[in-house]
PDB file of N, CA and C in Angstrom:
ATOM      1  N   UNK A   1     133.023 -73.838  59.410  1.00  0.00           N
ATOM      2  CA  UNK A   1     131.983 -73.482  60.311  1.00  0.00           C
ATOM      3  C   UNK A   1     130.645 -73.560  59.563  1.00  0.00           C
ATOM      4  N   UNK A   2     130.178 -74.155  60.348  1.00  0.00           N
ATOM      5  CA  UNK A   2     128.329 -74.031  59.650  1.00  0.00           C
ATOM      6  C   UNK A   2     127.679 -72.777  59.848  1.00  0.00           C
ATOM      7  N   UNK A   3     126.823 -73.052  58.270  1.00  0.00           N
ATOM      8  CA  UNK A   3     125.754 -71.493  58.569  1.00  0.00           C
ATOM      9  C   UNK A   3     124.720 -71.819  59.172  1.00  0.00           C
ATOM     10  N   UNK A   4     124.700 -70.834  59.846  1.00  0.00           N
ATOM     11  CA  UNK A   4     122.710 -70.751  60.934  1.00  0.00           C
ATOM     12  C   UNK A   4     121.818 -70.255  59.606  1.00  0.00           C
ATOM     13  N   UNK A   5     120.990 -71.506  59.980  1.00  0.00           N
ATOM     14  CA  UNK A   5     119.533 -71.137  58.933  1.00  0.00           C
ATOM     15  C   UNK A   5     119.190 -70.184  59.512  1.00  0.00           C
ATOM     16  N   UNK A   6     118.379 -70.009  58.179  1.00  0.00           N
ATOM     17  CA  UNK A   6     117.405 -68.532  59.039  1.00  0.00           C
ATOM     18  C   UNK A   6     116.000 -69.211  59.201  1.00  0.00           C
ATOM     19  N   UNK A   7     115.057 -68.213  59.846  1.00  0.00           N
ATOM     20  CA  UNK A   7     113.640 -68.534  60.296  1.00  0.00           C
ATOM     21  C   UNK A   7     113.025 -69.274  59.003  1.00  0.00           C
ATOM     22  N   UNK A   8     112.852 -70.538  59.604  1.00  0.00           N
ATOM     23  CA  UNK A   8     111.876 -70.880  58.444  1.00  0.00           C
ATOM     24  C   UNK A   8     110.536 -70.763  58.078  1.00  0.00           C
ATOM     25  N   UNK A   9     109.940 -70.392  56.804  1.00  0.00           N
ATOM     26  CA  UNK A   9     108.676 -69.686  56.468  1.00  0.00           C
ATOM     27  C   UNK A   9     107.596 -70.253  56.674  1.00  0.00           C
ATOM     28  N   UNK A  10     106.896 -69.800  56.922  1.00  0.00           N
ATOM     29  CA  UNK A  10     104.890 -70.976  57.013  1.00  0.00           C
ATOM     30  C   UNK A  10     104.759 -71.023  55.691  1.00  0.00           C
ATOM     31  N   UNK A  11     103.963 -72.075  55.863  1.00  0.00           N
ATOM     32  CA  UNK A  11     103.181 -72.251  54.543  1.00  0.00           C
ATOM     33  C   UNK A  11     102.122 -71.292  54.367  1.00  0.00           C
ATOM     34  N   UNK A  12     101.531 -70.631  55.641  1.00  0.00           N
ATOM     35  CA  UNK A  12     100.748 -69.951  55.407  1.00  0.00           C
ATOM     36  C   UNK A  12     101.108 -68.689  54.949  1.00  0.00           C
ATOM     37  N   UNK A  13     102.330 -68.352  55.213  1.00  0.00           N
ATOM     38  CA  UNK A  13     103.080 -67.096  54.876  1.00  0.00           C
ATOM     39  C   UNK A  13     103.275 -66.773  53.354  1.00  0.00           C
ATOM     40  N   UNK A  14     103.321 -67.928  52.850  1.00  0.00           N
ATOM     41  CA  UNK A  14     103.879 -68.352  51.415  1.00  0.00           C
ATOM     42  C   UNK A  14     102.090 -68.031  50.064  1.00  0.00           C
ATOM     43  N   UNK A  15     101.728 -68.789  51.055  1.00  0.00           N
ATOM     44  CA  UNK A  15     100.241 -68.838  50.525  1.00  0.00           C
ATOM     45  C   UNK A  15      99.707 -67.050  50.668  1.00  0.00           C
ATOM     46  N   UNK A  16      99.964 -66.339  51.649  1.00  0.00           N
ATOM     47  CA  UNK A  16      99.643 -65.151  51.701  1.00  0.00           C
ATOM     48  C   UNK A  16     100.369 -64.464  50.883  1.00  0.00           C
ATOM     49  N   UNK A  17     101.650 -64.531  50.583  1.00  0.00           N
ATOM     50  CA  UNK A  17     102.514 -63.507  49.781  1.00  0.00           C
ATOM     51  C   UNK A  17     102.396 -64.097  48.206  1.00  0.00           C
ATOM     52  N   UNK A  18     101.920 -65.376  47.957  1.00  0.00           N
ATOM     53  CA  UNK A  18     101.460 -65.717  46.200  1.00  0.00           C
ATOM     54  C   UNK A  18     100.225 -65.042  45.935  1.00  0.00           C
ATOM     55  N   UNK A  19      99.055 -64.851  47.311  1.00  0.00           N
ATOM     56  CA  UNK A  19      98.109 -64.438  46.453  1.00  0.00           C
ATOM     57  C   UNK A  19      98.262 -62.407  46.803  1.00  0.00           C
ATOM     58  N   UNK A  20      98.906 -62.438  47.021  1.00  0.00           N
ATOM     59  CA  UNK A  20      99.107 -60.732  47.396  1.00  0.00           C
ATOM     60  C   UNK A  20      99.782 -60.460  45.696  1.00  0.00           C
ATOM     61  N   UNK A  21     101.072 -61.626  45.630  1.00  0.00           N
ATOM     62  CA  UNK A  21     101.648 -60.954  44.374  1.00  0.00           C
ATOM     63  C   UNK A  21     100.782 -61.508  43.136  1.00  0.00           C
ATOM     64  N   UNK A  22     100.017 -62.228  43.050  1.00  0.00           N
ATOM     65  CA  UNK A  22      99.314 -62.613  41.849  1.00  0.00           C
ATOM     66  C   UNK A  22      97.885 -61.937  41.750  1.00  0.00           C
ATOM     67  N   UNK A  23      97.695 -61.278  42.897  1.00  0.00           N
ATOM     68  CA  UNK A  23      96.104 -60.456  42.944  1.00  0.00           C
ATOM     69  C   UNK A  23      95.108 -61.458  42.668  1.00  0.00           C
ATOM     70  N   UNK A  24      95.407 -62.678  43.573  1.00  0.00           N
ATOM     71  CA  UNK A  24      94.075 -63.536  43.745  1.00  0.00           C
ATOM     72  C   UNK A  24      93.440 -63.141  45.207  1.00  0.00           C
ATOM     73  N   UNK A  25      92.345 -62.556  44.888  1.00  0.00           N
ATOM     74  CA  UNK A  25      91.045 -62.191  45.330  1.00  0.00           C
ATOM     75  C   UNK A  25      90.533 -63.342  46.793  1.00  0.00           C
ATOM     76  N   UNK A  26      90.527 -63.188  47.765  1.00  0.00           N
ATOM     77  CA  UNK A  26      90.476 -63.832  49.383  1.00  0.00           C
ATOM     78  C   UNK A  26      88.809 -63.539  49.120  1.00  0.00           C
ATOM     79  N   UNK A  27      88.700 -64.307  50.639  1.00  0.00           N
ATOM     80  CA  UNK A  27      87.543 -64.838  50.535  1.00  0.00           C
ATOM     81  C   UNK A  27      86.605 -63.396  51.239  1.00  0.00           C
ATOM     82  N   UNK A  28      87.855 -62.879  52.049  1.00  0.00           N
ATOM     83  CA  UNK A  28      87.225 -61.625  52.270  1.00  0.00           C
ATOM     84  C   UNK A  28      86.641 -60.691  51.568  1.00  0.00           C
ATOM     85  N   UNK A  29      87.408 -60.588  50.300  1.00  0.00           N
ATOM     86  CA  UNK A  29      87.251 -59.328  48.929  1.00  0.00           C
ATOM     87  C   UNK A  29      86.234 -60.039  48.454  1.00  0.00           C
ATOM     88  N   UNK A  30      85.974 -61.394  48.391  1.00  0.00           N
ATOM     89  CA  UNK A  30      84.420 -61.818  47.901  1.00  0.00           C
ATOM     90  C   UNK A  30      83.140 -61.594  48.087  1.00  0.00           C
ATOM     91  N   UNK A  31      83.483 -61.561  49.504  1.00  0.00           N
ATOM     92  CA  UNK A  31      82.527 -60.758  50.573  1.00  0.00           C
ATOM     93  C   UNK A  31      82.230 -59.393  50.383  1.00  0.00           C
ATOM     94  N   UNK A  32      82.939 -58.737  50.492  1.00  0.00           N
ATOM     95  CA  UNK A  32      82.659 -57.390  50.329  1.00  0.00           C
ATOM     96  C   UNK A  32      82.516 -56.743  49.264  1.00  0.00           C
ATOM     97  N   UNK A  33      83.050 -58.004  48.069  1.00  0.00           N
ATOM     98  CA  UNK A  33      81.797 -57.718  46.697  1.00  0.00           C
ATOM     99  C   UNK A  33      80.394 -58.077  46.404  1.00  0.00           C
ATOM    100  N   UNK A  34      80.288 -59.009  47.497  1.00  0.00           N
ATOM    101  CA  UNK A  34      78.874 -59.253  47.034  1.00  0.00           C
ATOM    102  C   UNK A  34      78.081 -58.396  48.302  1.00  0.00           C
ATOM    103  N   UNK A  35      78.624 -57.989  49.315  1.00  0.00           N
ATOM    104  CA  UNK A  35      77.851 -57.255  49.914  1.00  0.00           C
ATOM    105  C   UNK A  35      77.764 -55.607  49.398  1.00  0.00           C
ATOM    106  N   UNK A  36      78.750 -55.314  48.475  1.00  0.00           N
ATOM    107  CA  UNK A  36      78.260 -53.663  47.606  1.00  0.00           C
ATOM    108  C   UNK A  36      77.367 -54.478  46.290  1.00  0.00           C
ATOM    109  N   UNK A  37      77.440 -55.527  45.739  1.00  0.00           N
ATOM    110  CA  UNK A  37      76.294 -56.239  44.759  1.00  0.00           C
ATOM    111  C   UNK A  37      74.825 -56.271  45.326  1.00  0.00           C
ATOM    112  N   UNK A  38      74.964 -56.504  46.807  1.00  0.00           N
ATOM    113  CA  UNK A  38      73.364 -56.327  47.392  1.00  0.00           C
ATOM    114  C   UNK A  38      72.758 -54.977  47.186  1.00  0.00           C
ATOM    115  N   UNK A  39      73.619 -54.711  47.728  1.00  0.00           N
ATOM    116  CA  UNK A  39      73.585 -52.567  48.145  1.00  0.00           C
ATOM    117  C   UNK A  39      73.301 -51.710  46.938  1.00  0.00           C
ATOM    118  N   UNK A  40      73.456 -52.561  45.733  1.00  0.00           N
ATOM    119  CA  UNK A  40      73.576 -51.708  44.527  1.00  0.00           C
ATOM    120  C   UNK A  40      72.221 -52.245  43.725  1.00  0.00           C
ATOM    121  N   UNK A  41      71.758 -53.691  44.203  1.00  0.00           N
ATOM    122  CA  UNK A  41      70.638 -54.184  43.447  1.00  0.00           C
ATOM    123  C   UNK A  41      69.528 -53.587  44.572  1.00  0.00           C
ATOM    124  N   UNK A  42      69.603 -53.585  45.823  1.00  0.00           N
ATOM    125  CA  UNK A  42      68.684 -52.999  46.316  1.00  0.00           C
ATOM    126  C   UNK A  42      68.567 -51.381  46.066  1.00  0.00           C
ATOM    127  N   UNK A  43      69.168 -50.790  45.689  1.00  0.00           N
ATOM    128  CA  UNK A  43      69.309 -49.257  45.169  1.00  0.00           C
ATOM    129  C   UNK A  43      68.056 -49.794  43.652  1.00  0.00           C
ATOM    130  N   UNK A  44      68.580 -50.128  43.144  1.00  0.00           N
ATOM    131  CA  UNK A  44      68.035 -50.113  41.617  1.00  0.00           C
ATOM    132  C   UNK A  44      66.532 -50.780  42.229  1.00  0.00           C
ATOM    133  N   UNK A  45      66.668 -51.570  42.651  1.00  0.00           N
ATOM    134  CA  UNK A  45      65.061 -51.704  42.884  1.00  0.00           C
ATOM    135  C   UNK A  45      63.962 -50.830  43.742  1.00  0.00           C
ATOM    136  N   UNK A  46      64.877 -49.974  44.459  1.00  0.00           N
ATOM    137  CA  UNK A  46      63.653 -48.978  44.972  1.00  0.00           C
ATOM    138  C   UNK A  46      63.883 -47.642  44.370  1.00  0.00           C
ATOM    139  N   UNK A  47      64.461 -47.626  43.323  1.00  0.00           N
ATOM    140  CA  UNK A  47      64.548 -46.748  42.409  1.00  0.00           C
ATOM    141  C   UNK A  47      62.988 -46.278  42.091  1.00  0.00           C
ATOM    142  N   UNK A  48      62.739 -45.039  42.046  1.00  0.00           N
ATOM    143  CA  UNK A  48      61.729 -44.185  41.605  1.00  0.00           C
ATOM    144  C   UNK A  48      61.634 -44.780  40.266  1.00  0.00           C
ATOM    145  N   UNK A  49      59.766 -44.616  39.497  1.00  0.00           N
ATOM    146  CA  UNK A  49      59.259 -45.086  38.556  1.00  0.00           C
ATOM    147  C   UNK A  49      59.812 -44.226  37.394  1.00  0.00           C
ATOM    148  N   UNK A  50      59.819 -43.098  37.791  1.00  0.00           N
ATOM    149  CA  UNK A  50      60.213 -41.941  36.424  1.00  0.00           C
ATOM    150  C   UNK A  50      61.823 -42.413  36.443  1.00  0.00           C
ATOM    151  N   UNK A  51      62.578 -42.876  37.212  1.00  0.00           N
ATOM    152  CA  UNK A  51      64.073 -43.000  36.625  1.00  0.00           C
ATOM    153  C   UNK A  51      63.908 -44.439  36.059  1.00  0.00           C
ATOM    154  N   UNK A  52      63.136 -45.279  36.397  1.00  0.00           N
ATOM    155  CA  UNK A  52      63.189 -46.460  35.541  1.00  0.00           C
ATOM    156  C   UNK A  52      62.107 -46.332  33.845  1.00  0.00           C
ATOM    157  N   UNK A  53      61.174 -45.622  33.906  1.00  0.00           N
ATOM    158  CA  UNK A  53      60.586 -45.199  32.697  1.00  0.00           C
ATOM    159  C   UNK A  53      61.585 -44.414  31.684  1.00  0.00           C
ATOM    160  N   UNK A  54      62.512 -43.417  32.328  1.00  0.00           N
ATOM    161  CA  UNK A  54      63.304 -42.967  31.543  1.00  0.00           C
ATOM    162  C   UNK A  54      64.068 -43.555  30.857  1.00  0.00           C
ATOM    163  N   UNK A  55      65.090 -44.897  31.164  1.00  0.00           N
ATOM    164  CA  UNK A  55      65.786 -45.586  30.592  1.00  0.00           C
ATOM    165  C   UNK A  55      65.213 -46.455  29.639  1.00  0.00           C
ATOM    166  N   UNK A  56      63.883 -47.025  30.319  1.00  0.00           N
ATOM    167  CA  UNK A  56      62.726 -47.546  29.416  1.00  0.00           C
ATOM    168  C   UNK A  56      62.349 -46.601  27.824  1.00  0.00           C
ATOM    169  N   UNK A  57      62.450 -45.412  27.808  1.00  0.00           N
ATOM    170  CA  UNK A  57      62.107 -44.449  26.772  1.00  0.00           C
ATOM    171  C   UNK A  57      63.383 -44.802  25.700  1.00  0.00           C
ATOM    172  N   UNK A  58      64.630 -44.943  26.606  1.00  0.00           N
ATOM    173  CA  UNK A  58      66.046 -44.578  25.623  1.00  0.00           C
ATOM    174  C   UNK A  58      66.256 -45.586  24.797  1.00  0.00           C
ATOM    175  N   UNK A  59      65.582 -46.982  25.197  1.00  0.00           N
ATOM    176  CA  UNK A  59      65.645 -48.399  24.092  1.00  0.00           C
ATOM    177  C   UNK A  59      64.509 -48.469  22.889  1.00  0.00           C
ATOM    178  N   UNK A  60      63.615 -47.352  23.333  1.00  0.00           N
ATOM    179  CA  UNK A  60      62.713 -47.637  21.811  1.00  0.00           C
ATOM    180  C   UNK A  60      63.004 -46.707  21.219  1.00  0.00           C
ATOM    181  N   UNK A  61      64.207 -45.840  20.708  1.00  0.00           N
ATOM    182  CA  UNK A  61      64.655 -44.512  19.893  1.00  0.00           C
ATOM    183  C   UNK A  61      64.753 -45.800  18.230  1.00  0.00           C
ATOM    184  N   UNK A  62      64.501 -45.147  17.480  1.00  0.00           N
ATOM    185  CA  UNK A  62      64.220 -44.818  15.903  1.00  0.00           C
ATOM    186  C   UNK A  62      66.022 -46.118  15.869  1.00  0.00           C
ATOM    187  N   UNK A  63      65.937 -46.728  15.146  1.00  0.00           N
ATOM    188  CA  UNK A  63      67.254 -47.053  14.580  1.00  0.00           C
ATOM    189  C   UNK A  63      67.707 -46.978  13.474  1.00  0.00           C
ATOM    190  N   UNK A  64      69.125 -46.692  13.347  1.00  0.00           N
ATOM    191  CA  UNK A  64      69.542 -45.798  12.389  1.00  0.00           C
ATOM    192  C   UNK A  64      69.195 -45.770  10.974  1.00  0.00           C
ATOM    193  N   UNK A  65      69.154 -47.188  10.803  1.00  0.00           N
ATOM    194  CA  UNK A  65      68.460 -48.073   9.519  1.00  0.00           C
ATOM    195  C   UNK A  65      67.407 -47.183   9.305  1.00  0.00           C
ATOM    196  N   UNK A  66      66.347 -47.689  10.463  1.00  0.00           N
ATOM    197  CA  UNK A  66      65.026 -47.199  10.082  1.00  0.00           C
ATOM    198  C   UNK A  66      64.934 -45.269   9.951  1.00  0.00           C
ATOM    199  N   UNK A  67      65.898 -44.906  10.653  1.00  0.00           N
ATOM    200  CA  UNK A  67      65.984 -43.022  10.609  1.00  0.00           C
ATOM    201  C   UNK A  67      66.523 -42.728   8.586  1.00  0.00           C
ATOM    202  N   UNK A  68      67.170 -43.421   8.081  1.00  0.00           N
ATOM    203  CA  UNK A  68      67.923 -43.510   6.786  1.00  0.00           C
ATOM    204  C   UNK A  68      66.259 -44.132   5.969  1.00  0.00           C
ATOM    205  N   UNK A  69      65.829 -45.021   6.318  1.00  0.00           N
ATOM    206  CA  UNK A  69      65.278 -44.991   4.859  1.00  0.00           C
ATOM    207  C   UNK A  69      64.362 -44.215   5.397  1.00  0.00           C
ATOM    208  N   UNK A  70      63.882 -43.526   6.201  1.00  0.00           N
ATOM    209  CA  UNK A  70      62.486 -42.563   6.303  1.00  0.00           C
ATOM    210  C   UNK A  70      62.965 -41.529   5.833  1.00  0.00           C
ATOM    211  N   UNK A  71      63.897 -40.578   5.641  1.00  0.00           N
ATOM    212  CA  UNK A  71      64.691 -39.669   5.355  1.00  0.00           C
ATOM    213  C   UNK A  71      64.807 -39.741   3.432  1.00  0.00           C
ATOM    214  N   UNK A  72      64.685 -40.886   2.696  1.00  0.00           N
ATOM    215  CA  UNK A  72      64.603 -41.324   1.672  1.00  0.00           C
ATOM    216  C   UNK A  72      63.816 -41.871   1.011  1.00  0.00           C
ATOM    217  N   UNK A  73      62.499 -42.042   2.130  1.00  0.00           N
ATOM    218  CA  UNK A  73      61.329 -42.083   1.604  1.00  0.00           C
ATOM    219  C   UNK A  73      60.410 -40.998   1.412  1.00  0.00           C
ATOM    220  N   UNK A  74      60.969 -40.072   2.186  1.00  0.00           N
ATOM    221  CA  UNK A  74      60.139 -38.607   1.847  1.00  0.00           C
ATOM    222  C   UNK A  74      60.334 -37.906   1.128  1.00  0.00           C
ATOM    223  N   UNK A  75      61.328 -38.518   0.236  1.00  0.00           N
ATOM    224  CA  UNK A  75      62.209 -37.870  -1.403  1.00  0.00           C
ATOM    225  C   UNK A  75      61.362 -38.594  -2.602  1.00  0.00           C
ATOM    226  N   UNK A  76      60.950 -37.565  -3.048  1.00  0.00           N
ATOM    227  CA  UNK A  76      60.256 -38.609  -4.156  1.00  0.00           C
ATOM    228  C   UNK A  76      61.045 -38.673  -5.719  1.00  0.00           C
ATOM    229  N   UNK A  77      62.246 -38.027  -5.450  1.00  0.00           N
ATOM    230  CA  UNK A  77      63.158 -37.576  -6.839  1.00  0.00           C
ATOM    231  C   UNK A  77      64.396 -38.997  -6.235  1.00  0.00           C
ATOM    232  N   UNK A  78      64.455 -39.160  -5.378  1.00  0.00           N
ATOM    233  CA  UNK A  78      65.235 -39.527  -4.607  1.00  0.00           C
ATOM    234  C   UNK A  78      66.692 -38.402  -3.651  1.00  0.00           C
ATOM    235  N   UNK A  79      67.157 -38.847  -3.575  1.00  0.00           N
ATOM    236  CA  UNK A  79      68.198 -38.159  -2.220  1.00  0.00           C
ATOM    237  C   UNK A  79      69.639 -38.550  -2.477  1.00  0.00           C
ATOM    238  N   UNK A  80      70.522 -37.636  -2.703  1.00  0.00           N
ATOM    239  CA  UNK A  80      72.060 -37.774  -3.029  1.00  0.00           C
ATOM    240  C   UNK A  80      72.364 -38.499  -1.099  1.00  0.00           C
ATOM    241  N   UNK A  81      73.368 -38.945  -1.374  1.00  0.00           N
ATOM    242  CA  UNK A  81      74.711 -39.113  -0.195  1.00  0.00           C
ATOM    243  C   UNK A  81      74.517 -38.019   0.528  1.00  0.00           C
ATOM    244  N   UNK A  82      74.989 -37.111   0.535  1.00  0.00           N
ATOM    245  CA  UNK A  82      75.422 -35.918   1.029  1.00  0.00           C
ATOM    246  C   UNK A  82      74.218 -35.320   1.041  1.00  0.00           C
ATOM    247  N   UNK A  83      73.110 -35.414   1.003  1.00  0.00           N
ATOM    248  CA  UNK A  83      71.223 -34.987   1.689  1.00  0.00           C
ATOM    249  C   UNK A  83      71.167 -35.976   2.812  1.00  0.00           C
ATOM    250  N   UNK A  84      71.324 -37.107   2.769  1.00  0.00           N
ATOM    251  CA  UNK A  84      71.165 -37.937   3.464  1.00  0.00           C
ATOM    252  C   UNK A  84      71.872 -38.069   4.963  1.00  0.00           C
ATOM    253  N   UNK A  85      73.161 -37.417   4.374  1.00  0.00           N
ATOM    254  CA  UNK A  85      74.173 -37.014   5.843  1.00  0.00           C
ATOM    255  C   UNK A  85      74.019 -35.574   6.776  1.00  0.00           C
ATOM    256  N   UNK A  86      73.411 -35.196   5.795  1.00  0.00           N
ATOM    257  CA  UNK A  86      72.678 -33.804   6.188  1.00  0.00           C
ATOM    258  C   UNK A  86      71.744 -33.788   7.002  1.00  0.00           C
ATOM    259  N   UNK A  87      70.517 -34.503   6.697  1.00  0.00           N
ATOM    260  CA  UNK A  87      69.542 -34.371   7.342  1.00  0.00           C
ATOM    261  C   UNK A  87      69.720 -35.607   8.566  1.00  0.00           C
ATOM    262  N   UNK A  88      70.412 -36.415   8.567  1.00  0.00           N
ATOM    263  CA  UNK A  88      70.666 -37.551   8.900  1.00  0.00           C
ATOM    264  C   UNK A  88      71.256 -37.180  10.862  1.00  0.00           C
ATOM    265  N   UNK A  89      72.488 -37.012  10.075  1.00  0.00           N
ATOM    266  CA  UNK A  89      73.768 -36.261  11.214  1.00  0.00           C
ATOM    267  C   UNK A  89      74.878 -37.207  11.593  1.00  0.00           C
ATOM    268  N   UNK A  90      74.577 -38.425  10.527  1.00  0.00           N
ATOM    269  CA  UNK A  90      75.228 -39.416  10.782  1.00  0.00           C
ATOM    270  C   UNK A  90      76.500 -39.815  10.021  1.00  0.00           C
ATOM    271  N   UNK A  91      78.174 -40.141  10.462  1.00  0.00           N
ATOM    272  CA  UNK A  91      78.876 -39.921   9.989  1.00  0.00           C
ATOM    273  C   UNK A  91      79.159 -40.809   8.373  1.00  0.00           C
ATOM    274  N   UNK A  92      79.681 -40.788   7.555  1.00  0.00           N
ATOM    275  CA  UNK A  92      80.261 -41.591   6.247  1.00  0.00           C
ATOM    276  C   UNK A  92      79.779 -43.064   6.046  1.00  0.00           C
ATOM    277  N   UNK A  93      80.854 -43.301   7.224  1.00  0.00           N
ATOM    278  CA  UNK A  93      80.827 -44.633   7.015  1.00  0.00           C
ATOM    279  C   UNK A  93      79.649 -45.098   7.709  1.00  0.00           C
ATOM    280  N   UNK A  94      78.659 -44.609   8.742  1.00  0.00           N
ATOM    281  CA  UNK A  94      77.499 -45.888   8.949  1.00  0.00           C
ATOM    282  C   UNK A  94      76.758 -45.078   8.062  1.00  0.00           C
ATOM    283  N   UNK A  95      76.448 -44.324   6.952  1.00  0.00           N
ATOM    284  CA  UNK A  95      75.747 -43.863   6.037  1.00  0.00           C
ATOM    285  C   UNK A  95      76.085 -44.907   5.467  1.00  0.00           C
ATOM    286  N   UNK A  96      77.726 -45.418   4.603  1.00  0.00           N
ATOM    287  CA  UNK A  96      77.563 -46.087   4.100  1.00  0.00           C
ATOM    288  C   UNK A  96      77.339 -47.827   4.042  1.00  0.00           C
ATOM    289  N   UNK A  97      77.454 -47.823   5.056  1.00  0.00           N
ATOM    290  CA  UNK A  97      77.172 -49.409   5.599  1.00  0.00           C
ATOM    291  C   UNK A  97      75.314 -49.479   5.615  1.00  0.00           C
ATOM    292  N   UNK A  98      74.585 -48.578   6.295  1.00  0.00           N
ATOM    293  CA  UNK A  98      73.070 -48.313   6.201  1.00  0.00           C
ATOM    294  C   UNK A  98      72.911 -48.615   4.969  1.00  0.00           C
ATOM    295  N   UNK A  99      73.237 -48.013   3.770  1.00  0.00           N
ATOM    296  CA  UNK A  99      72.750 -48.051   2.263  1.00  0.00           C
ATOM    297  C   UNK A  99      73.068 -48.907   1.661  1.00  0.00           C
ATOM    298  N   UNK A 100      74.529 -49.673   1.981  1.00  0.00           N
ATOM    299  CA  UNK A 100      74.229 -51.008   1.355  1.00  0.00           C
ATOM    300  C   UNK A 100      73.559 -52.112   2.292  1.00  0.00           C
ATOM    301  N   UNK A 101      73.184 -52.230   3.057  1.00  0.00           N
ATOM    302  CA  UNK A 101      72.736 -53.068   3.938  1.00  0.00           C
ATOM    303  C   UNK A 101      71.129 -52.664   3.331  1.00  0.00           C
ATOM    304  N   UNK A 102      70.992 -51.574   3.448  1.00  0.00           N
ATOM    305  CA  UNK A 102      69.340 -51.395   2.331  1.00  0.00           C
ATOM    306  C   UNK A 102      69.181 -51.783   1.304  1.00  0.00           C
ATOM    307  N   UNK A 103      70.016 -51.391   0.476  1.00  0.00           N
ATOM    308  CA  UNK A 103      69.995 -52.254  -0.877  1.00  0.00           C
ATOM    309  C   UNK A 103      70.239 -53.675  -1.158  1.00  0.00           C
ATOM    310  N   UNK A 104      71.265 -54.163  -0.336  1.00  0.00           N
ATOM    311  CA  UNK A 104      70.968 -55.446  -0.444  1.00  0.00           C
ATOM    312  C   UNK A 104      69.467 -56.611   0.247  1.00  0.00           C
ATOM    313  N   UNK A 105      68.649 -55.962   1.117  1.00  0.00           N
ATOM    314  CA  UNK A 105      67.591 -55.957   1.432  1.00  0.00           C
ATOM    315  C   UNK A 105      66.574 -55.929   0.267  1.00  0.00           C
ATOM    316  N   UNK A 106      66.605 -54.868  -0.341  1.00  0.00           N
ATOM    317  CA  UNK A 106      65.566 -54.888  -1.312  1.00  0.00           C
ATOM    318  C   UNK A 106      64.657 -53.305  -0.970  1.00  0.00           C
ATOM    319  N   UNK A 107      65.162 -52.795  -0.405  1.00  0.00           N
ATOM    320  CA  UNK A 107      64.334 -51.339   0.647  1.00  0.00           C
ATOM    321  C   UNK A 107      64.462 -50.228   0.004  1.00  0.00           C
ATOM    322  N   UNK A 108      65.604 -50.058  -1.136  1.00  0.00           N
ATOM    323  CA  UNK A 108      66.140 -48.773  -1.729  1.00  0.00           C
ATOM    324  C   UNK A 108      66.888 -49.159  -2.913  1.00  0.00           C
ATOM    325  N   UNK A 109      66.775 -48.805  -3.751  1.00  0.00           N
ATOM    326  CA  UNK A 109      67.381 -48.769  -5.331  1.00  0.00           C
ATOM    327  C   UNK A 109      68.770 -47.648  -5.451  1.00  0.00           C
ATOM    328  N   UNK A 110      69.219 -47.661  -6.067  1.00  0.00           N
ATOM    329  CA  UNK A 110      70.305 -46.855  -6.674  1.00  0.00           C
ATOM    330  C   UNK A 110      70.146 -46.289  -7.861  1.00  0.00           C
ATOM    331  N   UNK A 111      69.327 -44.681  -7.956  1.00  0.00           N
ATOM    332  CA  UNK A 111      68.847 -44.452  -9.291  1.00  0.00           C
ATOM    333  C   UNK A 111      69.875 -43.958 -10.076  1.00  0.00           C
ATOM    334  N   UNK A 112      71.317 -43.831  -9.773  1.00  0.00           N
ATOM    335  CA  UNK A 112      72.100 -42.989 -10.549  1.00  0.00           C
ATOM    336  C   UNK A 112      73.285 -43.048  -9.126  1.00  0.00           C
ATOM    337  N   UNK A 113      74.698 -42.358  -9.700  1.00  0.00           N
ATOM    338  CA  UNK A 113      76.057 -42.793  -8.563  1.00  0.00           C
ATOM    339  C   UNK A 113      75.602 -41.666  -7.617  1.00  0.00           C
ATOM    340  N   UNK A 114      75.257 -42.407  -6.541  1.00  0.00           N
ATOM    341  CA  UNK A 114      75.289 -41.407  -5.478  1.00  0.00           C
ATOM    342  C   UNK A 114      73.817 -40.672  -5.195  1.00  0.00           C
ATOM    343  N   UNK A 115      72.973 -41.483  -6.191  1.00  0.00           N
ATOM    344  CA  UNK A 115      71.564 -40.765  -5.668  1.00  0.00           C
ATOM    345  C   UNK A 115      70.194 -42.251  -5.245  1.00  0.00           C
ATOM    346  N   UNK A 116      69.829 -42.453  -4.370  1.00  0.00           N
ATOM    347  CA  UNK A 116      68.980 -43.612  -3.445  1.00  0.00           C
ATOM    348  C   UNK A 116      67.591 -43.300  -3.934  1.00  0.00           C
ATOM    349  N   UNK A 117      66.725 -43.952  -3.854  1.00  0.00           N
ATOM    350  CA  UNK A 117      65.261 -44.380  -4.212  1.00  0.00           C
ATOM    351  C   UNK A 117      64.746 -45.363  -3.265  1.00  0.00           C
ATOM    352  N   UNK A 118      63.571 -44.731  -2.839  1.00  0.00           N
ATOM    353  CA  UNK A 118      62.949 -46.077  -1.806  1.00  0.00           C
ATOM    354  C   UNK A 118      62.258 -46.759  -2.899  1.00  0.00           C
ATOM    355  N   UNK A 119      61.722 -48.280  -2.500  1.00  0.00           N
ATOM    356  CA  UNK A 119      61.560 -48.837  -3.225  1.00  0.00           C
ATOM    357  C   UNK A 119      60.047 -49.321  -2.536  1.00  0.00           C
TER     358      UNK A 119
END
């Protein structure tokens, strides 16, 4: 006895259940990303002056470099490691990456193990 096929599938059916299981993104979800992309650039642009000055303030802060040798230029004996992390607040290792990155610059000397000189 022969078997009865069963319903045969669309192509469109097929095409709907690859991009459901592979999470490819329809033309709809495109849409409705770029219409919260409008919604979100028009937000930021009628954004108040003091919330855009504020963020404006947070990109010209001191960098760390430059916070390290000012901290070692106001030493005139010079400044151990451990003064430097002190007054600093900054952990080990970008202390120590700052100081050789200074010294190899030419910005700070090494007067003794563990004690800096501006130069």
């Amino acid at each position: 006895m022969p078997r009865k096929k069963g319903k045969s599938i669309s192509f469109d059916a097929m095409v709907k259940f690859f991009m459901h299981n592979y999470e490819i993104p329809t033309k709809r979800d495109v849409e409705k990303l770029m219409a919260r992309m409008d919604r979100l650039e028009s937000l930021l642009t009628a954004a108040p002056a003091a919330v855009r000055s504020r963020s404006a303030r947070r990109r010209t802060t001191v960098p760390a470099a430059d916070a390290v040798l000012d901290v070692i230029k106001r030493s005139k004996q010079g400044l151990k490691f451990v003064d430097i992390q002190a007054k600093t607040g900054f952990v080990d290792k970008k202390i120590r990456n700052i100081i050789f990155r200074l010294h190899k610059l030419g910005k700070i000397k090494r007067h003794s193990r563990g004690v800096y000189l501006a130069i």
